[in-house]
C-alpha atoms as a PDB file:
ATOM      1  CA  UNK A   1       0.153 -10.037  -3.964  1.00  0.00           C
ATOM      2  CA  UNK A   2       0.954  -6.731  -2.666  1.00  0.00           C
ATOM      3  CA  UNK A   3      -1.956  -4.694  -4.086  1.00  0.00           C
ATOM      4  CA  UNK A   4      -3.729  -7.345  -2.822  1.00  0.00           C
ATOM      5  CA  UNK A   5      -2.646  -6.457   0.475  1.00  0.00           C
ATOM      6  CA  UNK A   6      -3.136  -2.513   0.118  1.00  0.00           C
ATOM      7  CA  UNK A   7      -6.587  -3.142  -1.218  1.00  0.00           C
ATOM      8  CA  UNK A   8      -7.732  -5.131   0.967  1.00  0.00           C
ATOM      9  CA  UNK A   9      -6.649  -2.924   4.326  1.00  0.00           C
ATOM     10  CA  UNK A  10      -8.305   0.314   2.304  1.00  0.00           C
ATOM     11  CA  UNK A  11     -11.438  -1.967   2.130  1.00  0.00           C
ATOM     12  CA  UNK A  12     -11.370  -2.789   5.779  1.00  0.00           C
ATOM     13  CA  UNK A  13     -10.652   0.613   6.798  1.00  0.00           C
ATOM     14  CA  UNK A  14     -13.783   2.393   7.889  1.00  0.00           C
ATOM     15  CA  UNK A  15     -12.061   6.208   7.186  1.00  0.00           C
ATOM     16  CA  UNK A  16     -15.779   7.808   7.577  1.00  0.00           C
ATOM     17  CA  UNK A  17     -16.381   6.279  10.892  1.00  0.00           C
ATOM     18  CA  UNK A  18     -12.863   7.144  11.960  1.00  0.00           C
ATOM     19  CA  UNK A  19     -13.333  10.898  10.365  1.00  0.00           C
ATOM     20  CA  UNK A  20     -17.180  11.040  12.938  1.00  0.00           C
ATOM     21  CA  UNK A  21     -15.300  10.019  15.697  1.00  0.00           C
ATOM     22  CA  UNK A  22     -12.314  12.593  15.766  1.00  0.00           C
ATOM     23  CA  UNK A  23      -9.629  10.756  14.165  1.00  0.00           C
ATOM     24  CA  UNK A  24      -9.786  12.472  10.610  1.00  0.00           C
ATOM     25  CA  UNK A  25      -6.011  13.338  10.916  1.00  0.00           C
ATOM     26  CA  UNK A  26      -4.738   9.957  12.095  1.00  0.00           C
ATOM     27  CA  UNK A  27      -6.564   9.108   8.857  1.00  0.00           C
ATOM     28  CA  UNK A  28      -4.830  11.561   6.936  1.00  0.00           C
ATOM     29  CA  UNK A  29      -1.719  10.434   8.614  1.00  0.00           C
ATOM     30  CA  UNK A  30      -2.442   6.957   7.321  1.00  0.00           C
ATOM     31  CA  UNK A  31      -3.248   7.943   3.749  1.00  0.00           C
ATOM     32  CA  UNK A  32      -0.306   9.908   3.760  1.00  0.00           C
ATOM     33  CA  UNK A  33       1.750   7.167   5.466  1.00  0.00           C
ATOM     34  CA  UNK A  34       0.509   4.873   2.538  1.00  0.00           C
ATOM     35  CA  UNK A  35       1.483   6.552  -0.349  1.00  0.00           C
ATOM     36  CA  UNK A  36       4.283   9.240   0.728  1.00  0.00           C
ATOM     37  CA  UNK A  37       6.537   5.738   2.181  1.00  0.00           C
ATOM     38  CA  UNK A  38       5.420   2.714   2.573  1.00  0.00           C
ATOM     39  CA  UNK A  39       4.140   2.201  -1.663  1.00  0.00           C
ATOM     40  CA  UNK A  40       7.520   3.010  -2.856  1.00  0.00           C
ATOM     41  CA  UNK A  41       9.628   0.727   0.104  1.00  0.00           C
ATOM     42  CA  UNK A  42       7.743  -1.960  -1.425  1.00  0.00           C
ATOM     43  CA  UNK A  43       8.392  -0.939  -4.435  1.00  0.00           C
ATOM     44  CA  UNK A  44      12.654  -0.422  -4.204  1.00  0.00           C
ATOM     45  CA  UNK A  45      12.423  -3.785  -1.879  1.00  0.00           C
ATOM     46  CA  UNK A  46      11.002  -5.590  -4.723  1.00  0.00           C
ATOM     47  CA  UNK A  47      13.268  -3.988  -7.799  1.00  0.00           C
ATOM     48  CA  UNK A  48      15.985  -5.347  -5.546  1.00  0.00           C
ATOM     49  CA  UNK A  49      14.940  -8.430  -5.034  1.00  0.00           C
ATOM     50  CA  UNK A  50      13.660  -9.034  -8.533  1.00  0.00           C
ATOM     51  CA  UNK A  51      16.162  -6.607 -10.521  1.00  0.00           C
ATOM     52  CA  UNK A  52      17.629  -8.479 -13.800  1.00  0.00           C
ATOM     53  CA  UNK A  53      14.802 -11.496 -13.758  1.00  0.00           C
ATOM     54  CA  UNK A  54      13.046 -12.377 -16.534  1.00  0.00           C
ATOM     55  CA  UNK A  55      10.042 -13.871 -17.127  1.00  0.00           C
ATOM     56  CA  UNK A  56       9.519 -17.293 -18.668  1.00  0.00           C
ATOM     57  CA  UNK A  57       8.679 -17.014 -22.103  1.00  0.00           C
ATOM     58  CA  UNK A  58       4.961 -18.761 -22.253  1.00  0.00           C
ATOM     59  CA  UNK A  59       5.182 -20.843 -25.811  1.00  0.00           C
END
């Protein structure tokens, strides 16, 4: 559900109408933002919430 979420507000964004207008580096900031932070709070959020679960075995 969560790469659901990332993908879909990278397909909304509009970066190369941002980038005409003058707001490249807010861009940058975002990209930056994205991957440098928030990808890995998700990421340690959701090993803690879901640390030591196992999946049901399909049979």
């Amino acid at each position: 559900m969560a790469a659901l979420t990332f993908f879909t507000i990278g397909v909304i964004s509009n970066f190369k109408k941002l980038w005409e207008e003058g707001i490249g580096r807010l861009a940058a900031v975002y990209l930056l933002c994205l991957f440098g932070f928030i990808i890995w709070v998700g990421l340690a959020i959701s090993w803690i919430f879901f640390h030591g679960i196992k999946p049901p075995i399909a049979g």
